[in-house]
Protein backbone atom coordinates (compact mmCIF):
# COMPACT_ATOMS: atom_id res chain seq x y z
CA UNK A 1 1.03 78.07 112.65
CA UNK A 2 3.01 78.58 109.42
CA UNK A 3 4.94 76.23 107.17
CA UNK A 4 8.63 77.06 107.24
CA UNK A 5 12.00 75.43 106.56
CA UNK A 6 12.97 72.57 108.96
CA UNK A 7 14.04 73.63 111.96
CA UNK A 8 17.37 72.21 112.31
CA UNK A 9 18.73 74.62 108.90
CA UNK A 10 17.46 77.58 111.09
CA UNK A 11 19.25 76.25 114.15
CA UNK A 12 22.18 75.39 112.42
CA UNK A 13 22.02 79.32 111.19
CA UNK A 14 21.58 80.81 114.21
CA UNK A 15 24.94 78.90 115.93
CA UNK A 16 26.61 79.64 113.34
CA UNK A 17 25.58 83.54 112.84
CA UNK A 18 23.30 84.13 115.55
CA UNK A 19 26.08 86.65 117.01
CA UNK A 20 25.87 88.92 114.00
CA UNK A 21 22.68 88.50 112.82
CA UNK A 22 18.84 87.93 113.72
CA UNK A 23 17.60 85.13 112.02
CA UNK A 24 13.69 84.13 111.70
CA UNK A 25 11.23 81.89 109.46
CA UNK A 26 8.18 83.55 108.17
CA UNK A 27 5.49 82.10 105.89
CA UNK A 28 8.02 79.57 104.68
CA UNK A 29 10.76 82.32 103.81
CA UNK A 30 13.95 82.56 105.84
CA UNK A 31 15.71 86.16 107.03
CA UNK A 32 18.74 87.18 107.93
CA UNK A 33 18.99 91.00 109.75
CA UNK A 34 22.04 92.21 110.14
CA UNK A 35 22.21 93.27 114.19
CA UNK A 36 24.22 96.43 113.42
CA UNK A 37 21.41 97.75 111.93
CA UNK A 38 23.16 97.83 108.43
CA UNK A 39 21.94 97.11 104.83
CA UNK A 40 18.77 95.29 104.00
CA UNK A 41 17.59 92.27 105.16
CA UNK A 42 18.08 89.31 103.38
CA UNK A 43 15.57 86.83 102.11
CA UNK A 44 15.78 83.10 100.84
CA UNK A 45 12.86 80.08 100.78
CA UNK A 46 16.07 77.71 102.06
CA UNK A 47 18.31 77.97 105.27
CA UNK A 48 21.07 76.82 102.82
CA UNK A 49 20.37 79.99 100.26
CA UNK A 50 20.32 82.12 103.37
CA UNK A 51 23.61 81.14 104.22
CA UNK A 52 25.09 81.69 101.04
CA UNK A 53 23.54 85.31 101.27
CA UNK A 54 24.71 86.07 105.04
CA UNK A 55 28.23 84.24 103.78
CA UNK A 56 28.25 86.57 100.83
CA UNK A 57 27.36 90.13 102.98
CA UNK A 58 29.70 89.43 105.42
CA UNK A 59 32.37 89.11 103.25
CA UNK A 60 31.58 92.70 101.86
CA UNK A 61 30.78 94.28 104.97
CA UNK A 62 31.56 92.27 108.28
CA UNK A 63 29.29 92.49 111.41
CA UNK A 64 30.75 93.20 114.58
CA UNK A 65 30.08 89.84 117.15
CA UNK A 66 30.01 91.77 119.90
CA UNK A 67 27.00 93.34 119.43
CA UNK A 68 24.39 93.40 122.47
């Protein structure tokens, strides 16, 4: 098993975004995928840098929540 972020930032994520993006822990970094299938993903060691990064793309390019 690998050492990630606490799960409760990732949860917190995932109510929060889950709609518009896939959101995942890996080796102790957290991602953000955009479920459109647009831009990169994005990449941060903390659930609260993630944010700021999924805050900061959807402000430039929103994702559509009704995505399947």
């Amino acid at each position: 098993m690998s050492a990630g972020p606490p799960p409760d930032g990732l949860d917190e994520l995932r109510h929060h975004w889950g709609e518009a993006y896939d959101i995942a822990a890996d080796d102790g970094v957290c991602t953000a995928t955009r479920k459109d299938g647009k831009g990169a993903a994005l990449a941060d060691p903390r659930p609260g840098g993630l944010r700021l990064r999924i805050q900061a793309g959807y402000a430039a390019m929103p994702v559509p929540r009704d995505l399947p």
